[in-house]
Protein backbone atom coordinates (compact mmCIF):
# COMPACT_ATOMS: atom_id res chain seq x y z
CA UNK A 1 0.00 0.00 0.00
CA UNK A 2 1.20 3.35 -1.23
CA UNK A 3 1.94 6.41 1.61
CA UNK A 4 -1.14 8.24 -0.36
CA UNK A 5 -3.21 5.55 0.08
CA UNK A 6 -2.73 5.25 3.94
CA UNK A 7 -2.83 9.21 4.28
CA UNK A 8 -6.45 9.36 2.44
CA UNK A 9 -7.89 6.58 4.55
CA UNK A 10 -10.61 7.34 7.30
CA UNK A 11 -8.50 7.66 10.26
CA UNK A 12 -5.98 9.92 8.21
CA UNK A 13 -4.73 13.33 9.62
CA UNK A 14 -6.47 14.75 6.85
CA UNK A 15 -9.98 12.77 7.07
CA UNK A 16 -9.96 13.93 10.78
CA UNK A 17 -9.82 17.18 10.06
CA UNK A 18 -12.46 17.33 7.75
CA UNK A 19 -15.19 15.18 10.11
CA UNK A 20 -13.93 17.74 13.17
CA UNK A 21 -14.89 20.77 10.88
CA UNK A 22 -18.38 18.90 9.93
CA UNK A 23 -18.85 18.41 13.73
CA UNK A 24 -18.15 21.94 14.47
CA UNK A 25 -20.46 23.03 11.27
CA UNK A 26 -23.23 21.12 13.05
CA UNK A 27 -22.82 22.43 16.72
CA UNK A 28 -22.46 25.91 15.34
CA UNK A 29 -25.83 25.10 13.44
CA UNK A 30 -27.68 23.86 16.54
CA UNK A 31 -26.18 26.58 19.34
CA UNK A 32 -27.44 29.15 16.53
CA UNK A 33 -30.83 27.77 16.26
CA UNK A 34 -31.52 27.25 19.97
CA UNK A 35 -32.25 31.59 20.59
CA UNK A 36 -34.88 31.09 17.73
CA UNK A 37 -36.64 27.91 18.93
CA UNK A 38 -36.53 29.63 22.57
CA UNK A 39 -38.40 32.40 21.65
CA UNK A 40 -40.80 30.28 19.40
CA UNK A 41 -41.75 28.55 22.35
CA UNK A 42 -42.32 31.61 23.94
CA UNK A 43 -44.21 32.93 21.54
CA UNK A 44 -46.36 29.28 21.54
CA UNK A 45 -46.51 29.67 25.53
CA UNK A 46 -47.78 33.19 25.84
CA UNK A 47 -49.88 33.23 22.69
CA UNK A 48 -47.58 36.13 21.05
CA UNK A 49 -46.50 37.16 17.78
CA UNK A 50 -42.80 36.02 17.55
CA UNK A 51 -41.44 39.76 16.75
CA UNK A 52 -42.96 40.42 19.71
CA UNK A 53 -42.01 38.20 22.41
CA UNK A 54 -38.24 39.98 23.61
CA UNK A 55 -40.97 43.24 24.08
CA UNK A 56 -43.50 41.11 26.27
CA UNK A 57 -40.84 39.76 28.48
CA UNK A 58 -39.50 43.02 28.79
CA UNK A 59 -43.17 43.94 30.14
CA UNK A 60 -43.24 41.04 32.65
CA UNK A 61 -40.02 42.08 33.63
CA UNK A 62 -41.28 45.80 34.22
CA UNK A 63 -44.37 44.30 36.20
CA UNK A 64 -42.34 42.55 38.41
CA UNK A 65 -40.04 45.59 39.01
CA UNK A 66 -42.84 47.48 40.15
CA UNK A 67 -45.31 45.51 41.90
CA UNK A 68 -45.03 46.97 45.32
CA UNK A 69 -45.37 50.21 43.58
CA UNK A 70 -49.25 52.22 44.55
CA UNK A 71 -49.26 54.21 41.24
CA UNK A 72 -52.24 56.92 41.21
CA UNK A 73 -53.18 57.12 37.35
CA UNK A 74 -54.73 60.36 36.07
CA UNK A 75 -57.53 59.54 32.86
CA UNK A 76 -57.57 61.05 29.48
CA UNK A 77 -60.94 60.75 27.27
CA UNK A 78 -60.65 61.09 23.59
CA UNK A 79 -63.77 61.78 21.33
CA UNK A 80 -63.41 58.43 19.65
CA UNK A 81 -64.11 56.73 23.72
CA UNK A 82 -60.66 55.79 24.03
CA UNK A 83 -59.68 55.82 27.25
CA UNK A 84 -56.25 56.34 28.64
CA UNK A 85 -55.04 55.93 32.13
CA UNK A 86 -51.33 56.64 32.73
CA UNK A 87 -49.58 56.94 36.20
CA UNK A 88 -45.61 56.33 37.14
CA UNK A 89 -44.02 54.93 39.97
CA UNK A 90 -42.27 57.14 41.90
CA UNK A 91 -39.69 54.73 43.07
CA UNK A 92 -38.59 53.37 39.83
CA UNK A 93 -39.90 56.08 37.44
CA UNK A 94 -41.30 53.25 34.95
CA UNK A 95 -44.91 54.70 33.57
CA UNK A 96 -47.77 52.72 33.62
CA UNK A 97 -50.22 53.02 30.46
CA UNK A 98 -54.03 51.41 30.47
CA UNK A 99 -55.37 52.16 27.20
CA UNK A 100 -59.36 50.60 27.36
CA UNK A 101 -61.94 50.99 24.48
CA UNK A 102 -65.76 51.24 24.59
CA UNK A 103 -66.31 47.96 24.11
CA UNK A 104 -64.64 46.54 27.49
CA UNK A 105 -61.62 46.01 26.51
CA UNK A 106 -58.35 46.83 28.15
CA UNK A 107 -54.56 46.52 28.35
CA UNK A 108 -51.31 47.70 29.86
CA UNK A 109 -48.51 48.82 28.60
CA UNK A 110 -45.42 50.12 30.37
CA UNK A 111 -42.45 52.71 29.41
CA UNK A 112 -39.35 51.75 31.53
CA UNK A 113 -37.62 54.96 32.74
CA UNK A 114 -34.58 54.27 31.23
CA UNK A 115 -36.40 54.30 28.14
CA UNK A 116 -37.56 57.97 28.38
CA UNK A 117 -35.40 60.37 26.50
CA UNK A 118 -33.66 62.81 29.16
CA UNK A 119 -32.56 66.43 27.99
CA UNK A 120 -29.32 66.51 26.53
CA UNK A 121 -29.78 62.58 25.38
CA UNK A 122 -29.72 61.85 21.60
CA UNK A 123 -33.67 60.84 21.18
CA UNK A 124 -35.12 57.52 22.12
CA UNK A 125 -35.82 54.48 20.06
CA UNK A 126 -38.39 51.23 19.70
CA UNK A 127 -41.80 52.09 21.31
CA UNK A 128 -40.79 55.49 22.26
CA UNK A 129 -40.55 56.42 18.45
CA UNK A 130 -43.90 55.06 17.87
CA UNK A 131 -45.09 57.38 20.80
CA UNK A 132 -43.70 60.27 19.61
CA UNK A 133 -44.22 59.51 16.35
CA UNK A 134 -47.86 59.58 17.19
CA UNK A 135 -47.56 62.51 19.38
CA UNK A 136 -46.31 64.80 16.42
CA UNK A 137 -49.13 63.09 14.26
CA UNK A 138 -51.94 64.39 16.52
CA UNK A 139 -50.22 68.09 16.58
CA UNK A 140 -50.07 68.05 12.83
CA UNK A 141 -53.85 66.82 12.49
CA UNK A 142 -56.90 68.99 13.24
CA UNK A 143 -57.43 68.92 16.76
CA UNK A 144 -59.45 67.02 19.21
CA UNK A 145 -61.13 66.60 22.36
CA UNK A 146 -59.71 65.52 24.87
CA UNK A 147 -61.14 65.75 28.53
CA UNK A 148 -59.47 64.59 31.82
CA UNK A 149 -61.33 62.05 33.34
CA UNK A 150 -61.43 60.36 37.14
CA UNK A 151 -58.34 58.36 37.52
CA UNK A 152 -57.68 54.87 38.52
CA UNK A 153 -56.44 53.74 41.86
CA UNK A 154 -54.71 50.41 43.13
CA UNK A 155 -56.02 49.41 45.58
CA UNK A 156 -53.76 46.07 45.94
CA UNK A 157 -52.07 43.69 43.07
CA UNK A 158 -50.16 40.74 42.78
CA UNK A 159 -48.03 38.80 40.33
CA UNK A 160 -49.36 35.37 40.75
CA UNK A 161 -47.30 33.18 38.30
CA UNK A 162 -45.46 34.32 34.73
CA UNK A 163 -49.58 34.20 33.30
CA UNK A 164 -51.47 35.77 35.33
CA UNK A 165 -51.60 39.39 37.92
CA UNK A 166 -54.26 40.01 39.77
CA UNK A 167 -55.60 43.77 41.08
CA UNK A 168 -58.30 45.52 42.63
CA UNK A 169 -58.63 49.09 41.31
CA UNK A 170 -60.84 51.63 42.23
CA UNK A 171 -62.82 53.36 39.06
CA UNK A 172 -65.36 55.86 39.31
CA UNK A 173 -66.33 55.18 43.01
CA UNK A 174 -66.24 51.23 42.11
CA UNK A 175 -64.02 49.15 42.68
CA UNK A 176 -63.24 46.55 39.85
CA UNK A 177 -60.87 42.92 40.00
CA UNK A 178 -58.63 42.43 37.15
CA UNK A 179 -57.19 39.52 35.89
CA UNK A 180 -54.35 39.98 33.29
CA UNK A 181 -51.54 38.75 31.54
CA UNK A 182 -48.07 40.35 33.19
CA UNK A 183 -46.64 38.86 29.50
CA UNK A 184 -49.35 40.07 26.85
CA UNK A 185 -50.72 42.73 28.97
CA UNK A 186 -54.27 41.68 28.36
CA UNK A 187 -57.06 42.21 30.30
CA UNK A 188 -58.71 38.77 30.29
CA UNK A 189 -61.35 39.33 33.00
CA UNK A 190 -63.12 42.44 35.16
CA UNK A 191 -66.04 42.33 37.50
CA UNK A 192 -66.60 44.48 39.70
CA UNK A 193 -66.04 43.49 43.61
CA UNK A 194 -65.94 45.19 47.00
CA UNK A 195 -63.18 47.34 47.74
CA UNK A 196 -61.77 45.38 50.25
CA UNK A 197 -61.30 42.36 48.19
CA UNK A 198 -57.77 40.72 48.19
CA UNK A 199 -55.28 40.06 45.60
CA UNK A 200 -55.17 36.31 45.40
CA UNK A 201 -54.93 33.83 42.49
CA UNK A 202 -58.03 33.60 40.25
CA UNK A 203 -59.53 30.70 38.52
């Protein structure tokens, strides 16, 4: 047998080369892919669009940050019904958003503090753009009406797993529980309840 015969055989220098470089290939391949079917499973597990999921665990993340946190919201009424109730905690600074239609339905949003543009920064980016974005729309259009409205006030709240927060909020001289999702932000249920009623898991 010739020396180029034995050096192109399977357990040659140069055939071991080549099947560690395959092996590599393939582990580079799978370590790439994990991020993407992490947040895919996310996505499935929440019920999320997958653009959206890093910005919904960013809002659990925000709830949990400021659960302690008594926020006293001040309302805004638009002509269209929209109603917006925004409020910020004074400890962290994050502000809390409920936007909630005619129809019943409602959601939260938050702003992290360290997301608002401070003077002197270059200007924000992400949802902030969108905000101010929107902002300059509505002083370019015709203008509206827009009436301040009784606020909203916590009256307790708790973060009872990853899918569900629970809170009693005062509305109007009612008080009101809500069940939502810390992740989507969702309101998925609201009756109204006794003031006094406690924070505890729902079924």
């Amino acid at each position: 047998m010739t020396d180029r015969a034995l050096s192109d055989g399977p357990h040659s220098p140069a055939a071991r080369v080549v099947s560690l470089l395959k092996t590599a290939a393939l582990v580079v391949t799978i370590v790439g892919a994990v991020p993407t079917a992490i947040t895919a499973y996310h996505a499935w597990q929440y019920k999320v669009p997958f653009t959206q999921v890093s910005h919904r665990l960013a809002q659990y993340e925000i709830w949990e940050r400021n659960i302690d946190c008594q926020i006293e919201y001040k309302a805004l009424s638009t002509s269209q019904g929209t109603k917006v109730d925004a409020g910020a905690c004074t400890s962290t600074g994050d502000i809390s958003l409920k936007i909630s239609t005619p129809d019943g339905k409602a959601t939260y949003e938050w702003i992290a503090y360290n997301q608002l543009q401070k003077p002197g920064e270059p200007p924000p980016s992400g949802l902030i753009d969108l905000l101010i974005g929107a902002a300059r729309a509505d002083a370019l259009a015709p203008a509206r009406v827009t009436k301040v409205a009784e606020g909203l006030e916590v009256m307790c709240q708790s973060l009872v797993s990853k899918t569900q927060l629970v809170r009693v909020v005062r509305e109007n001289g009612k008080c009101y529980r809500e069940v939502l999702s810390p992740v989507r932000g969702s309101v998925d249920k609201r009756e109204e309840v006794p003031c006094e009623t406690k924070c505890t898991s729902a079924s």
